[in-house]
PDB file of N, CA and C in Angstrom:
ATOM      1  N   UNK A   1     128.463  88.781 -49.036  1.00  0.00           N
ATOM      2  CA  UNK A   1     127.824  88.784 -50.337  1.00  0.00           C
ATOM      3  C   UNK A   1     126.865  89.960 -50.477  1.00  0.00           C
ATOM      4  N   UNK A   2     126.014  90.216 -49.314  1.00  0.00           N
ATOM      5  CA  UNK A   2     125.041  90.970 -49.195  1.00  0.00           C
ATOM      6  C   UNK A   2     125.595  92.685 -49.218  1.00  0.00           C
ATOM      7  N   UNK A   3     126.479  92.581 -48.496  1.00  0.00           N
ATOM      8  CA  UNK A   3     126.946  93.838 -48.290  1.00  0.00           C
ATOM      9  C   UNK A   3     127.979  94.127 -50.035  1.00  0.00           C
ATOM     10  N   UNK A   4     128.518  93.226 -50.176  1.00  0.00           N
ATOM     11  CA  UNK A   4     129.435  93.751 -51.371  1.00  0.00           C
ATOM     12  C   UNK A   4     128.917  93.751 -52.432  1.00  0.00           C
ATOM     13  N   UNK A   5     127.400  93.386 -52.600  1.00  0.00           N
ATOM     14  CA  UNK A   5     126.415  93.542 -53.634  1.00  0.00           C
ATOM     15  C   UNK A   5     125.763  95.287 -53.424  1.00  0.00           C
ATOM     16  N   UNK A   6     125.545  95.718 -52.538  1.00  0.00           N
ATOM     17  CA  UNK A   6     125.366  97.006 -51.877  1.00  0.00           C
ATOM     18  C   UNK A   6     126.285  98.129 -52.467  1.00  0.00           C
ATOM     19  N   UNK A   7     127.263  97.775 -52.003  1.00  0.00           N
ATOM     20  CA  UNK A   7     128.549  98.719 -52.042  1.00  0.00           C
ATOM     21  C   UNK A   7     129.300  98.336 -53.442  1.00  0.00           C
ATOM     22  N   UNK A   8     128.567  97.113 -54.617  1.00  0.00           N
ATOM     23  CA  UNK A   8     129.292  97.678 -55.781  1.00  0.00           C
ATOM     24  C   UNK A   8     128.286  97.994 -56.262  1.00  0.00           C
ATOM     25  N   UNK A   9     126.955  98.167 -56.190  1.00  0.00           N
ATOM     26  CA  UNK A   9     125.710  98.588 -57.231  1.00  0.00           C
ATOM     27  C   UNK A   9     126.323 100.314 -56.942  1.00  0.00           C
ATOM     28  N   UNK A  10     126.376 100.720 -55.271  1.00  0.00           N
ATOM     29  CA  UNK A  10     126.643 102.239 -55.166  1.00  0.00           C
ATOM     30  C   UNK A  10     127.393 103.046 -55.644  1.00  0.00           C
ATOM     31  N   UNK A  11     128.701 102.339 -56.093  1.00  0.00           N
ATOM     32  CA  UNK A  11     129.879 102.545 -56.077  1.00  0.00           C
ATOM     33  C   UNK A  11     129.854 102.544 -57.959  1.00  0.00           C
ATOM     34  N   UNK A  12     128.808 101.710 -58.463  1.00  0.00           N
ATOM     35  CA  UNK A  12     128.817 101.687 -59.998  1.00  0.00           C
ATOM     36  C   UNK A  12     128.323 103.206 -60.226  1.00  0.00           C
ATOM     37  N   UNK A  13     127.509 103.800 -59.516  1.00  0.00           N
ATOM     38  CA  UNK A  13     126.483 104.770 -59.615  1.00  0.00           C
ATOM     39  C   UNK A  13     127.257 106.142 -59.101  1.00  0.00           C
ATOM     40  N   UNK A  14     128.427 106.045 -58.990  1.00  0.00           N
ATOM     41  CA  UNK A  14     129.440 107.045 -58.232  1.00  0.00           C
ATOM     42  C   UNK A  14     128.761 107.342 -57.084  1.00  0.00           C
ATOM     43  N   UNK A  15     128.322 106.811 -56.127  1.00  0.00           N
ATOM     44  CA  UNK A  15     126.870 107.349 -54.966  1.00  0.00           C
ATOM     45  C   UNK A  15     128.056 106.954 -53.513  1.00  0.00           C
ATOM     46  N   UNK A  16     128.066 108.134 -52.857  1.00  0.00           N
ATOM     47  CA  UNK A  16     128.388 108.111 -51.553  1.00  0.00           C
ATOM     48  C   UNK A  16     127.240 107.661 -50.784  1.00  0.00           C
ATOM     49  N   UNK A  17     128.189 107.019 -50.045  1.00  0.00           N
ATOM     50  CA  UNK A  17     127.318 105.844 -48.457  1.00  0.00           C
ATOM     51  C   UNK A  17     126.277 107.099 -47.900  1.00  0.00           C
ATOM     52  N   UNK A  18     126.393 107.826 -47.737  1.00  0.00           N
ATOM     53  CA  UNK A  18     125.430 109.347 -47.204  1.00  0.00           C
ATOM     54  C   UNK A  18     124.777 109.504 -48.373  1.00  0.00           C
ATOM     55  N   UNK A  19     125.033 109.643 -49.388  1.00  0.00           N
ATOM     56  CA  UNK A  19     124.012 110.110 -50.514  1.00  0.00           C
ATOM     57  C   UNK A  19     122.438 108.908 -50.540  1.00  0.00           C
ATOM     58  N   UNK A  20     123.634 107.436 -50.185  1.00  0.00           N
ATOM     59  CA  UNK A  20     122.155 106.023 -50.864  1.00  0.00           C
ATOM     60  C   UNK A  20     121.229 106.560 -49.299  1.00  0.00           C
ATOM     61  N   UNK A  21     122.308 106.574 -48.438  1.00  0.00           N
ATOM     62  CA  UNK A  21     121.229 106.662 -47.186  1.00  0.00           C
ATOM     63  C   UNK A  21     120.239 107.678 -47.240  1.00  0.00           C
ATOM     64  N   UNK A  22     120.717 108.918 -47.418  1.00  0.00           N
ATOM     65  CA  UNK A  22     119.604 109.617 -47.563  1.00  0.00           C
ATOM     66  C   UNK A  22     118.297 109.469 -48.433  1.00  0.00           C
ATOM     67  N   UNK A  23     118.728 108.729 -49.584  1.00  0.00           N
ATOM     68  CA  UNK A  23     117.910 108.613 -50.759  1.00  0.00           C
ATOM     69  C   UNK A  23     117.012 107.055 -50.050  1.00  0.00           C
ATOM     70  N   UNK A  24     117.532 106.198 -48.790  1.00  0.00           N
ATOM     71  CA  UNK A  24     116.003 105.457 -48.683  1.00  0.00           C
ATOM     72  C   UNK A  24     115.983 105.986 -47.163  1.00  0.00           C
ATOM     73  N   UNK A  25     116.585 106.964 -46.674  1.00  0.00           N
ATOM     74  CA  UNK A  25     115.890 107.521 -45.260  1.00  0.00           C
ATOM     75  C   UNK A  25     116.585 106.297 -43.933  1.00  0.00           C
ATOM     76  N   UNK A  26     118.163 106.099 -43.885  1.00  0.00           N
ATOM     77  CA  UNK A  26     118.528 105.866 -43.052  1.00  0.00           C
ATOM     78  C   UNK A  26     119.728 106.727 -42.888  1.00  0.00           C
ATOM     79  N   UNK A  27     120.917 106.485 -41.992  1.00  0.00           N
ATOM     80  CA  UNK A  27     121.620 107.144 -41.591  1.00  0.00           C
ATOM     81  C   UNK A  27     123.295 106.375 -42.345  1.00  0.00           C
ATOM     82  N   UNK A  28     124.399 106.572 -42.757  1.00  0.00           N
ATOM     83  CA  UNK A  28     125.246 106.407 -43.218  1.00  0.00           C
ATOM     84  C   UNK A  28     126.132 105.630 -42.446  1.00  0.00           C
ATOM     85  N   UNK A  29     125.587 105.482 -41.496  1.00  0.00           N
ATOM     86  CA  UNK A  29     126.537 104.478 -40.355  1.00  0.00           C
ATOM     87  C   UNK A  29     125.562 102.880 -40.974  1.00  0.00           C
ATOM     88  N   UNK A  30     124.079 103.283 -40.853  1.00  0.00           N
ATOM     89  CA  UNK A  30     123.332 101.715 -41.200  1.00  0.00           C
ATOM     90  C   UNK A  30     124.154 101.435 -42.701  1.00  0.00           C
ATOM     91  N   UNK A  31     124.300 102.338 -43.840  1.00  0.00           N
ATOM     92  CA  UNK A  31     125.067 101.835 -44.980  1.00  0.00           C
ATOM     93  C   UNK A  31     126.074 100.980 -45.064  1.00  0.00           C
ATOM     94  N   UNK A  32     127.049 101.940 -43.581  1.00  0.00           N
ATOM     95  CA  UNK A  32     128.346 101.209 -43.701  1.00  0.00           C
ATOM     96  C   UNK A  32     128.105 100.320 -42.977  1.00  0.00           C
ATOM     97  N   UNK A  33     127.201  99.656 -41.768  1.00  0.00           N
ATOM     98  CA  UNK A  33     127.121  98.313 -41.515  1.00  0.00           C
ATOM     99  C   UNK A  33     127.139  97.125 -42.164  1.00  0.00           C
ATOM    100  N   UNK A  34     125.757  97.692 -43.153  1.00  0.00           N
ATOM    101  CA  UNK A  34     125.268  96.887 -43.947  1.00  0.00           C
ATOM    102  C   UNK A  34     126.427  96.346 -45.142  1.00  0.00           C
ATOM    103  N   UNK A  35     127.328  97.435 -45.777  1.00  0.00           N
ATOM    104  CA  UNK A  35     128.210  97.191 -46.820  1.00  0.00           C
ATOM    105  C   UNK A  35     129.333  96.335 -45.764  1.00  0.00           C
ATOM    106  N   UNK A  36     129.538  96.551 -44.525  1.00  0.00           N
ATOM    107  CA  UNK A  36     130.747  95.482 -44.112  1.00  0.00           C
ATOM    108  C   UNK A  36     129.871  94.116 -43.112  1.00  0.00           C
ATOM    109  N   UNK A  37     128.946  93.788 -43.595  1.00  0.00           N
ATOM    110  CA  UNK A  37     128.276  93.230 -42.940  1.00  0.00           C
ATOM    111  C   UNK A  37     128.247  93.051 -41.743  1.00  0.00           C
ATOM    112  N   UNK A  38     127.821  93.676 -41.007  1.00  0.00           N
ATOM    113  CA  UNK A  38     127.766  93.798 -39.742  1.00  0.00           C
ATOM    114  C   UNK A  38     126.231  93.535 -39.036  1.00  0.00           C
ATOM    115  N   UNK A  39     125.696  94.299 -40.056  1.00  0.00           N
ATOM    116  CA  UNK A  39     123.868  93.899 -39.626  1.00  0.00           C
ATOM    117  C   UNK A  39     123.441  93.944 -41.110  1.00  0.00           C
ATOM    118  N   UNK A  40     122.432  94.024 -40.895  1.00  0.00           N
ATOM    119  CA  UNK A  40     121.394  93.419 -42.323  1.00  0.00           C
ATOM    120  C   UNK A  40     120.007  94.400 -42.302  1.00  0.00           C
ATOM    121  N   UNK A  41     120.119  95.297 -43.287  1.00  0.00           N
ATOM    122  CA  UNK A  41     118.608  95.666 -43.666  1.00  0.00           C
ATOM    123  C   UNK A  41     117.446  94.976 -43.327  1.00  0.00           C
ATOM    124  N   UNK A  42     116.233  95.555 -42.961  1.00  0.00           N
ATOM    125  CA  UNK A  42     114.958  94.895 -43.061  1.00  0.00           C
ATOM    126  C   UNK A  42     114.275  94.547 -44.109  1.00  0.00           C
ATOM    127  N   UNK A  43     113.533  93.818 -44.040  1.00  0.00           N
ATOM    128  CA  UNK A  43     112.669  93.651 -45.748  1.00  0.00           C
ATOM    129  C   UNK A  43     112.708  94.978 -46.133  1.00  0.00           C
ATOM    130  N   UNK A  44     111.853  95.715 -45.649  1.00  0.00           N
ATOM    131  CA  UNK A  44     111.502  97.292 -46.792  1.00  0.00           C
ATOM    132  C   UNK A  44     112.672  97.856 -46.837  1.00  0.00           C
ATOM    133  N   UNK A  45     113.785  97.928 -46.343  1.00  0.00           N
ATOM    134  CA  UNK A  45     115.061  98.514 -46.668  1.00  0.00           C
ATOM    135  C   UNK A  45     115.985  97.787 -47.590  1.00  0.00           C
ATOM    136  N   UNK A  46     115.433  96.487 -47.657  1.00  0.00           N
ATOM    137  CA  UNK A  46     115.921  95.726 -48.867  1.00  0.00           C
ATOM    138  C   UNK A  46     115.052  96.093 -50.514  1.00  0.00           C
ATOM    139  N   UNK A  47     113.665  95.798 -50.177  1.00  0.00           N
ATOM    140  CA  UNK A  47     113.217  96.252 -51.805  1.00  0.00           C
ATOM    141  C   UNK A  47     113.246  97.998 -51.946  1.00  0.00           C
ATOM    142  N   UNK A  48     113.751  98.784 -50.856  1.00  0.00           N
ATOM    143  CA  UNK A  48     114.366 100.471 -51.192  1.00  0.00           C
ATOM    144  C   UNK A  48     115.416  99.896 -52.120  1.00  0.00           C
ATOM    145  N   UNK A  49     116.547  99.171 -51.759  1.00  0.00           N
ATOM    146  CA  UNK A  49     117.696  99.314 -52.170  1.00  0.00           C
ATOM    147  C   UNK A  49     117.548  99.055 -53.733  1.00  0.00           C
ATOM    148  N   UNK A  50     116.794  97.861 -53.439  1.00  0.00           N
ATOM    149  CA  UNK A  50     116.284  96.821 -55.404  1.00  0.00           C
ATOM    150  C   UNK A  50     116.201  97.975 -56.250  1.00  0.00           C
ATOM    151  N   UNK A  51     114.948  98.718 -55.551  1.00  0.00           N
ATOM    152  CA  UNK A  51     114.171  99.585 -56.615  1.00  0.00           C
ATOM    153  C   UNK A  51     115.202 100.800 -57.046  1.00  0.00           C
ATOM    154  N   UNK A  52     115.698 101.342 -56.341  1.00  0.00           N
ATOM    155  CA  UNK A  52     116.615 102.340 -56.193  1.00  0.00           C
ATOM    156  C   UNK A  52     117.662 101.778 -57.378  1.00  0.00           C
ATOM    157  N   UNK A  53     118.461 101.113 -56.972  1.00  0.00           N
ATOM    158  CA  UNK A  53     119.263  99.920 -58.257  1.00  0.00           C
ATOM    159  C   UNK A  53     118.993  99.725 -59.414  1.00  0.00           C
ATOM    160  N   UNK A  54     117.661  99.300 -58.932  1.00  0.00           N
ATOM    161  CA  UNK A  54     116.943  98.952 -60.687  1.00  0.00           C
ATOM    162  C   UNK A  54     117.205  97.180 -60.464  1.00  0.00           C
ATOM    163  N   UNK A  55     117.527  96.615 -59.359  1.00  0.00           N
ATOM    164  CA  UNK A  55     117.679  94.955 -59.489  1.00  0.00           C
ATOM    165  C   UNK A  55     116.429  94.580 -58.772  1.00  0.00           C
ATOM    166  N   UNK A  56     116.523  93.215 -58.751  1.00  0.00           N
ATOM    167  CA  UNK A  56     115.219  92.245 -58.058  1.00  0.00           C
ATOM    168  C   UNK A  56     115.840  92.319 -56.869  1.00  0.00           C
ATOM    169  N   UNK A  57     115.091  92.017 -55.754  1.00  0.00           N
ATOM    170  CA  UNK A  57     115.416  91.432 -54.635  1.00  0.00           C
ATOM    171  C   UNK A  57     116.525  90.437 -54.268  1.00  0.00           C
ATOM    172  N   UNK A  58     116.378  89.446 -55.395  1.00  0.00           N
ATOM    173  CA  UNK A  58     116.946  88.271 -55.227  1.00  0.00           C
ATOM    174  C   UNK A  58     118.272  88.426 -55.779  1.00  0.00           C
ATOM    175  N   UNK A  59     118.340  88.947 -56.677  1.00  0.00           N
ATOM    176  CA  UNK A  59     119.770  89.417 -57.427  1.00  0.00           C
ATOM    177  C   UNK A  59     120.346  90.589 -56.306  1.00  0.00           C
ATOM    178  N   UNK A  60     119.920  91.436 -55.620  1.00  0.00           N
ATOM    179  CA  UNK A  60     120.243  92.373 -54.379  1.00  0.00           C
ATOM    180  C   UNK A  60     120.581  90.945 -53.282  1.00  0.00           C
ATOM    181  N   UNK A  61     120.087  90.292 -53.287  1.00  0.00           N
ATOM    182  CA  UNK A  61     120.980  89.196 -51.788  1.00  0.00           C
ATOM    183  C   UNK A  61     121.709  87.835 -52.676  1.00  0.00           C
ATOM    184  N   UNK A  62     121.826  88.096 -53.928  1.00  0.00           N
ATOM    185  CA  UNK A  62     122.407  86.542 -54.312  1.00  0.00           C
ATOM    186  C   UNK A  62     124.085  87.099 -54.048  1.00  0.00           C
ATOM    187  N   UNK A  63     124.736  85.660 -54.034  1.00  0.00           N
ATOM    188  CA  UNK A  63     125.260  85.761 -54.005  1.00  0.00           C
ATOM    189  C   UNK A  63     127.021  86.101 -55.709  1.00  0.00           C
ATOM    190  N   UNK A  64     126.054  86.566 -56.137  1.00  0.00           N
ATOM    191  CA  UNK A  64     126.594  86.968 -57.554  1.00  0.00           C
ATOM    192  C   UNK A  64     125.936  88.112 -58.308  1.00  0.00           C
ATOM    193  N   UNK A  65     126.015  89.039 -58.234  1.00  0.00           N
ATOM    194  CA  UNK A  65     125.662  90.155 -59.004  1.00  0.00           C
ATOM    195  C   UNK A  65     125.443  90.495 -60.786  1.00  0.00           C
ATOM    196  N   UNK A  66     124.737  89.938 -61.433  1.00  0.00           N
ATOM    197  CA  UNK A  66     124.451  89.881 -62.840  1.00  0.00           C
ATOM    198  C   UNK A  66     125.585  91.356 -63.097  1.00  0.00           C
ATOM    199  N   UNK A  67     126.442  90.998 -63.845  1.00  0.00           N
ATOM    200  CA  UNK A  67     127.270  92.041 -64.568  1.00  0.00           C
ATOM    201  C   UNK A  67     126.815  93.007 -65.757  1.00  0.00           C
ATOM    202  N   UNK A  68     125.740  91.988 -66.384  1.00  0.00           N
ATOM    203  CA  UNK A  68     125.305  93.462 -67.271  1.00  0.00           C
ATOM    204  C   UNK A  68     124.212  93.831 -66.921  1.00  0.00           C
ATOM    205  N   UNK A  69     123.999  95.043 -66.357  1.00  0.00           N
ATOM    206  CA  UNK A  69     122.979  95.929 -65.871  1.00  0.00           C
ATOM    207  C   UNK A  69     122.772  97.229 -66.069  1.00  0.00           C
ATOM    208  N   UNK A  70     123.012  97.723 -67.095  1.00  0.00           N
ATOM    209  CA  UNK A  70     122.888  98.542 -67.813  1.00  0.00           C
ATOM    210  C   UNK A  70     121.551  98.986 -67.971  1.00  0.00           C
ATOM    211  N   UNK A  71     120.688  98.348 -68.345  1.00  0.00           N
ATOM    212  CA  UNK A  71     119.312  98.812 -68.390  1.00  0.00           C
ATOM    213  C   UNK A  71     118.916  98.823 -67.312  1.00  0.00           C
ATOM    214  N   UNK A  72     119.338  97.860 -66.339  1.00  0.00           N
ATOM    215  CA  UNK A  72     118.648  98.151 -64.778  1.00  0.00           C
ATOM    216  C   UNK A  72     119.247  99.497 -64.068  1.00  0.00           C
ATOM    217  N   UNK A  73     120.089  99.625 -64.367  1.00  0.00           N
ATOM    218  CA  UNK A  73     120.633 100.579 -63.732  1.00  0.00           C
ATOM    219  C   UNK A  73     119.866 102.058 -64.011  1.00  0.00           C
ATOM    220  N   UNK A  74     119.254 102.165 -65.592  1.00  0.00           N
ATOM    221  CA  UNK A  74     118.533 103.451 -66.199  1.00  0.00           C
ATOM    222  C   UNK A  74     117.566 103.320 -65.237  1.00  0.00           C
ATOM    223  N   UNK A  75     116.803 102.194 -65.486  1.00  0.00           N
ATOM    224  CA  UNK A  75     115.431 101.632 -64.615  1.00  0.00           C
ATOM    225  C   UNK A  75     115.343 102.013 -63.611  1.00  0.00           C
ATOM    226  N   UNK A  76     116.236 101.417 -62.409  1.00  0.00           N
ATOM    227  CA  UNK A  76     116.187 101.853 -61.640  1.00  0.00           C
ATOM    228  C   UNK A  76     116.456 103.833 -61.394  1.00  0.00           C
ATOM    229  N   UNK A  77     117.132 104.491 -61.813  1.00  0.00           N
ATOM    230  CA  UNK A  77     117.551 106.108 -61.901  1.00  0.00           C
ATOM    231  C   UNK A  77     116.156 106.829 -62.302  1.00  0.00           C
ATOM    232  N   UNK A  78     115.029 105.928 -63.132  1.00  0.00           N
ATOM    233  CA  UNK A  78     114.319 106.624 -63.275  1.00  0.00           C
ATOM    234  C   UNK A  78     113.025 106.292 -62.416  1.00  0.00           C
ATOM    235  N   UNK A  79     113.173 105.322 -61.777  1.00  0.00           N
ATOM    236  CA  UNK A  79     111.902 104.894 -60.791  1.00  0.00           C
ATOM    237  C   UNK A  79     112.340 106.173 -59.691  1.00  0.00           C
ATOM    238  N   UNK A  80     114.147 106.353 -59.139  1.00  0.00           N
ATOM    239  CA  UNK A  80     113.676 107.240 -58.041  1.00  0.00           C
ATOM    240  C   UNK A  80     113.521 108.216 -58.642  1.00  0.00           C
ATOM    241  N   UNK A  81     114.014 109.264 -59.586  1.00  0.00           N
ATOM    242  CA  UNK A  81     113.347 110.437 -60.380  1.00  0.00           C
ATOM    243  C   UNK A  81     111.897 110.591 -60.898  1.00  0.00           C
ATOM    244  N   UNK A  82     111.106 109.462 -60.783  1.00  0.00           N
ATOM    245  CA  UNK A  82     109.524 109.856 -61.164  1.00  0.00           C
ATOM    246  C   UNK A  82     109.169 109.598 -59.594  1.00  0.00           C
ATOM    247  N   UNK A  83     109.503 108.843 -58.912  1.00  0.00           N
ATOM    248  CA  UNK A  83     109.217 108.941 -56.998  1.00  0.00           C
ATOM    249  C   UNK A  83     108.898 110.020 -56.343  1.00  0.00           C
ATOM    250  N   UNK A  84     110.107 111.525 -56.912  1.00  0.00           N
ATOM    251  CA  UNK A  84     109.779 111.990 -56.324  1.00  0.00           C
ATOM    252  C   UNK A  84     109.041 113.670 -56.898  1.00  0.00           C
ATOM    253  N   UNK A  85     108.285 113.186 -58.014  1.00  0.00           N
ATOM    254  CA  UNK A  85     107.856 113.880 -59.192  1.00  0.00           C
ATOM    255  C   UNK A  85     105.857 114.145 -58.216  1.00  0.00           C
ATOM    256  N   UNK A  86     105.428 115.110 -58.719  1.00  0.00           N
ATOM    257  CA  UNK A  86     104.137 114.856 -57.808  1.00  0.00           C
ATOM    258  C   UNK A  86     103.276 114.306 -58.507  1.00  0.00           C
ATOM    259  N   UNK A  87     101.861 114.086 -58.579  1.00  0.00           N
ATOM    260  CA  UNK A  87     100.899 113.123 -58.806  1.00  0.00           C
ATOM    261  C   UNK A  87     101.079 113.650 -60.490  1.00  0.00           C
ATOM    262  N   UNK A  88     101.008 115.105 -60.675  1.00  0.00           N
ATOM    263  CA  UNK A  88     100.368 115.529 -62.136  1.00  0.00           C
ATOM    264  C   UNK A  88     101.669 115.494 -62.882  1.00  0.00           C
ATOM    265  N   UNK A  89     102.964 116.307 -62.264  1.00  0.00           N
ATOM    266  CA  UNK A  89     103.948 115.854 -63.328  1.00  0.00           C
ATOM    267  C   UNK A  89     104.245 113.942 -64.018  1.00  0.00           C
ATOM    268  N   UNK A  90     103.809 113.246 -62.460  1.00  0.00           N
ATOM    269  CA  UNK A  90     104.043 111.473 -62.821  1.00  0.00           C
ATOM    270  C   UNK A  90     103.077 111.616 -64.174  1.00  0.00           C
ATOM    271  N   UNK A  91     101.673 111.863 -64.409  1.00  0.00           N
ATOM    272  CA  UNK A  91     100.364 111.929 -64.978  1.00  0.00           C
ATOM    273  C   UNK A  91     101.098 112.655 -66.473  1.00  0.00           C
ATOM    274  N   UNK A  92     101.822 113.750 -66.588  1.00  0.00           N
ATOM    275  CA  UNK A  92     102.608 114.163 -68.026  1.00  0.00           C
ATOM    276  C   UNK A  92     103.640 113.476 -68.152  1.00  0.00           C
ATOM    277  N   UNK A  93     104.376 112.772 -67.718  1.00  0.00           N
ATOM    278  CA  UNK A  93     105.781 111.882 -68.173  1.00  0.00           C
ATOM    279  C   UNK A  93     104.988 110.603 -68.372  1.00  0.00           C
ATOM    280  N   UNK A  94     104.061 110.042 -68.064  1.00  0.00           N
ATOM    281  CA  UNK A  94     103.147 108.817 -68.668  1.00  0.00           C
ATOM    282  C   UNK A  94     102.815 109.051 -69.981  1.00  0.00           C
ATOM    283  N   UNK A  95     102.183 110.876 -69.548  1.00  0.00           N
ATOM    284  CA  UNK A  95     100.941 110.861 -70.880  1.00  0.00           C
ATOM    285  C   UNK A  95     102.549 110.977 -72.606  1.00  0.00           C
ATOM    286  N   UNK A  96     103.260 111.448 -71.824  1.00  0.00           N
ATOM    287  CA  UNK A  96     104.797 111.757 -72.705  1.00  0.00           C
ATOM    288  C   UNK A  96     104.963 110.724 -73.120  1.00  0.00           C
ATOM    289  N   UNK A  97     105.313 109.838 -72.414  1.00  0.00           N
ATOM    290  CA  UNK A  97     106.180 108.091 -73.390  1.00  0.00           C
ATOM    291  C   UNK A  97     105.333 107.665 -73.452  1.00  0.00           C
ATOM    292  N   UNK A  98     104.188 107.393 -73.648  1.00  0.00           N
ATOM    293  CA  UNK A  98     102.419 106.813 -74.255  1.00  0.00           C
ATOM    294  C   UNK A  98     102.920 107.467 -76.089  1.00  0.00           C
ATOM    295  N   UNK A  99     103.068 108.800 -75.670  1.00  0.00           N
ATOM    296  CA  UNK A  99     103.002 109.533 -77.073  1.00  0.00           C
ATOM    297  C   UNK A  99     104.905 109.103 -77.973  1.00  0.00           C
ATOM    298  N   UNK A 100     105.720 109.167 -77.435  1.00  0.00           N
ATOM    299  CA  UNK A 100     106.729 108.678 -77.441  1.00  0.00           C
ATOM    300  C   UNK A 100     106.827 107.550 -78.156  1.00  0.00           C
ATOM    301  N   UNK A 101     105.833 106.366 -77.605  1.00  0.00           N
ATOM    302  CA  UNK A 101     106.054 105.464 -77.986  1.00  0.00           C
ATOM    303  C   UNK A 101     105.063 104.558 -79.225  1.00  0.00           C
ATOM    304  N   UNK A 102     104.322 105.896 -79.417  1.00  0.00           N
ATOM    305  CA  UNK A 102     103.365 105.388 -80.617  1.00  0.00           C
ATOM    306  C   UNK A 102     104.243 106.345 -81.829  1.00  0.00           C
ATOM    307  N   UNK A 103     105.000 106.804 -81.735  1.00  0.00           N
ATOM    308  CA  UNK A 103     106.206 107.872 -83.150  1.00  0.00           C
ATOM    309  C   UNK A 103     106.221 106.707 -83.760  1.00  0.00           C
TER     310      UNK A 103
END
């Protein structure tokens, strides 16, 4: 369940097993464990995966994957794109959709 929740969020995202790994800092062999279940992420390698996704925790280990995720999916694309933004650009893409969102 765990693993084929993994490997279809990645696989929605066109994302090679080397690409997710790099993006939470393991190696592409732990991916492919994890996607054929073989071993199991740790907590913090589990809420990497959530956030990365754009899902909860709990929806990342249930055993059913909510099908429309569409907005999670933006959600998540833009949590890791402001991640790795530095303190002052994060500080103008705030001060941006603040202003954005008073139009």
């Amino acid at each position: 369940m765990f693993g084929r929740n993994i490997k279809e969020l990645r696989t929605e995202r066109n994302m090679s097993q080397k690409v997710l790994a790099e993006k939470i800092g393991v190696s592409q062999g732990a991916v492919y464990f994890w996607e054929k279940e073989i071993n199991e992420p740790t907590a913090g390698y589990i809420v990497k995966l959530a956030t990365l996704f754009g899902v909860s925790t709990d929806e990342l280990l249930s055993y059913e994957v909510k099908k429309d995720r569409k907005e999670n999916t933006k959600r998540g694309e833009m949590l890791a794109m402001f991640d790795k933004l530095s303190d002052a650009q994060q500080t103008l893409l705030i001060s941006t959709a603040k202003e954005l969102l008073h139009k």
